[in-house]
C-alpha atoms as a PDB file:
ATOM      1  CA  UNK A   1       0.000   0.000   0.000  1.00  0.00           C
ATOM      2  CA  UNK A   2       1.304   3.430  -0.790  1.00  0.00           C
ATOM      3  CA  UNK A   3       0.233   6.671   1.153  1.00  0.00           C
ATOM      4  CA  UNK A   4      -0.868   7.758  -2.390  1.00  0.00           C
ATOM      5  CA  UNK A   5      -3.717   5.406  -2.473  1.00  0.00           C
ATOM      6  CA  UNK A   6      -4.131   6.377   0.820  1.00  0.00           C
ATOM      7  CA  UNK A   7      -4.485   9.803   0.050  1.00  0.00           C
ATOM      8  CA  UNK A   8      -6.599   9.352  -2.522  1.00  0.00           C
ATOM      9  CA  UNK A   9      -8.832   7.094  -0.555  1.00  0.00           C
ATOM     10  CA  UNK A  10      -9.217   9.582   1.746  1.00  0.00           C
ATOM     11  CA  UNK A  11      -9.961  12.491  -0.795  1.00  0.00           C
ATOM     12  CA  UNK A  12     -12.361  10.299  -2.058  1.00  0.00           C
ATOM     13  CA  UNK A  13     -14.055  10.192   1.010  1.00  0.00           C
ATOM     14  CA  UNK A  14     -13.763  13.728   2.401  1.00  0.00           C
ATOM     15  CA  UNK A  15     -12.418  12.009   5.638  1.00  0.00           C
ATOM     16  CA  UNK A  16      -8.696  12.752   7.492  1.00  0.00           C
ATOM     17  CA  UNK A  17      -7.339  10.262  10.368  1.00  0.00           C
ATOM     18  CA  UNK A  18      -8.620   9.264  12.809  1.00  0.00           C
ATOM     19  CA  UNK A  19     -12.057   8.192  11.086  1.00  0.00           C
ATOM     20  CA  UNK A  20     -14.588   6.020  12.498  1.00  0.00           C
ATOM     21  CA  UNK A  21     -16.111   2.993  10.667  1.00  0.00           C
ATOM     22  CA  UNK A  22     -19.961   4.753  10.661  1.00  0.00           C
ATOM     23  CA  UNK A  23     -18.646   7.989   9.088  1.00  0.00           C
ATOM     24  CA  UNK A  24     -16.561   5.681   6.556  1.00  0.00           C
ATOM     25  CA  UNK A  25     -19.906   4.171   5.862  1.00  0.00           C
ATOM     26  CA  UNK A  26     -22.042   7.103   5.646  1.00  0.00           C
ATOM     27  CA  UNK A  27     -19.613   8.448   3.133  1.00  0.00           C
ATOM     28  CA  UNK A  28     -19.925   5.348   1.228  1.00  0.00           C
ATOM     29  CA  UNK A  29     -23.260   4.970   1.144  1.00  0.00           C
ATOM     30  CA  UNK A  30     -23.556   8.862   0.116  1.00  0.00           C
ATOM     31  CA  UNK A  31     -20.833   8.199  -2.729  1.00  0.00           C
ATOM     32  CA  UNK A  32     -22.647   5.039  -3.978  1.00  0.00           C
ATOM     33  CA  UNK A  33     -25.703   6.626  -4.047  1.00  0.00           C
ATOM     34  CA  UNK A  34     -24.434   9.616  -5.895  1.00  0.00           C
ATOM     35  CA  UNK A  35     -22.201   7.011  -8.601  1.00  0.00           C
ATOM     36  CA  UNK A  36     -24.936   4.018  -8.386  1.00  0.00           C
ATOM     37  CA  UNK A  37     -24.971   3.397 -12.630  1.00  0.00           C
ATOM     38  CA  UNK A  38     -28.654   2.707 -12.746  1.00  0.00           C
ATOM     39  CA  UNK A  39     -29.341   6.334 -11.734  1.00  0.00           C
ATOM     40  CA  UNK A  40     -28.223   7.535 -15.621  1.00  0.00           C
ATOM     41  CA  UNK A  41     -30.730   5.379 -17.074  1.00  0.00           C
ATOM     42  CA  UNK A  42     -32.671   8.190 -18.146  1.00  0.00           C
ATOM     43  CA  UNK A  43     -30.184  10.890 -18.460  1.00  0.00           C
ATOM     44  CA  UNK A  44     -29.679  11.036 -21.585  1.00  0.00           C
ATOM     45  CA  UNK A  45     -31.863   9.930 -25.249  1.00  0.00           C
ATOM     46  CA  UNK A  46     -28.254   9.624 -27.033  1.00  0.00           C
ATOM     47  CA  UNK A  47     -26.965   6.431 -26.011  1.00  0.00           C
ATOM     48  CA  UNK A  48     -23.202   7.506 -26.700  1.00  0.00           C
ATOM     49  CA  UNK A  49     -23.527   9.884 -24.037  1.00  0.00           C
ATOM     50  CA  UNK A  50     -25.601   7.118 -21.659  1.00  0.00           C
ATOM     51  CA  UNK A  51     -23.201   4.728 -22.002  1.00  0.00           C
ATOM     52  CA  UNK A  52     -19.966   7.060 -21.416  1.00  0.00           C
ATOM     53  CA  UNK A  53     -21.987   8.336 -18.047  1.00  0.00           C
ATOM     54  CA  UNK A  54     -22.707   4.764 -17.345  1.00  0.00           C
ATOM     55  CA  UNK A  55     -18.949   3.731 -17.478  1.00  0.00           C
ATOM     56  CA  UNK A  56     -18.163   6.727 -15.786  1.00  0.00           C
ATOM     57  CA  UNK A  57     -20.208   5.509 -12.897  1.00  0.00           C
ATOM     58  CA  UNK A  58     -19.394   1.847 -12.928  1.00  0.00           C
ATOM     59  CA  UNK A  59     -15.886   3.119 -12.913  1.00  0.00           C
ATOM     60  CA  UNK A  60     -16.427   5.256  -9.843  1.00  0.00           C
ATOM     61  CA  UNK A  61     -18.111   2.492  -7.874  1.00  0.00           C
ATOM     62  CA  UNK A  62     -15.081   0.026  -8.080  1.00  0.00           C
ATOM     63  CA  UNK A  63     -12.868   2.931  -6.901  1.00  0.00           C
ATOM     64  CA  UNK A  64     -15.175   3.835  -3.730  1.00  0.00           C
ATOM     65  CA  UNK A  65     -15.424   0.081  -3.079  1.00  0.00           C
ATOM     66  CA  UNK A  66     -11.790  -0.447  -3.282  1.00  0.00           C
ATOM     67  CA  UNK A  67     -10.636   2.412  -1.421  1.00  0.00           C
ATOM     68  CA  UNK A  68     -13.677   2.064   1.405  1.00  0.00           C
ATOM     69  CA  UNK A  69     -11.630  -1.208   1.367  1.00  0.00           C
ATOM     70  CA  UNK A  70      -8.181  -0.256   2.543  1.00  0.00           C
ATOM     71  CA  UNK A  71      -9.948   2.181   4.484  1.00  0.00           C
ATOM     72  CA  UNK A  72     -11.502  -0.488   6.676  1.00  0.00           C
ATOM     73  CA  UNK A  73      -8.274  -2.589   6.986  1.00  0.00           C
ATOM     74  CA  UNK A  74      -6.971   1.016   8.670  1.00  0.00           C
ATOM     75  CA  UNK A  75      -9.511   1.283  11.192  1.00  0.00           C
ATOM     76  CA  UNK A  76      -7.683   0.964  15.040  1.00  0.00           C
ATOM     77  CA  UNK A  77      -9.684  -2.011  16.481  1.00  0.00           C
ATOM     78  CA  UNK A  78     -10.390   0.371  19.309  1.00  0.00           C
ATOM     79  CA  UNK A  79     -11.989   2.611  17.400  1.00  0.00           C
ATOM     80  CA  UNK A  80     -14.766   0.133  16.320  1.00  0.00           C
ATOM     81  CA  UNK A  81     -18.526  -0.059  18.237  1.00  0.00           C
END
């Protein structure tokens, strides 16, 4: 792991250290609301535009679910309820 992924991870999720697990998970529920790919269904009539939106979102989902990832593995045991 490199503090860049860190970093970005963190940007990602507008947090800083120390974080607790339920703001990591209101943030990621918030961001996978926001990126969820079924929500551009009816953005658009061109589908060239749809599907680059689409990808843009499916994109954006593997990135908040692999940096809420090493986020988690960061977590101090103590600071979990």
């Amino acid at each position: 792991m490199t503090d860049d992924r860190l970093a970005q991870a963190l940007a990602l999720f507008a947090l800083s250290k120390p974080y607790t697990l339920k703001q990591l998970n209101q943030q990621r529920d918030a961001l996978l609301h926001t990126w969820a790919p079924q929500r551009f269904a009816n953005l658009t009539n061109n589908p060239k535009k749809y599907m680059q939106a689409y990808t843009k979102a499916e994109e954006m989902t593997r990135l908040v679910e692999a940096s809420y990832a090493l986020l988690v593995e960061l977590i101090v045991p103590d600071d979990v309820p």
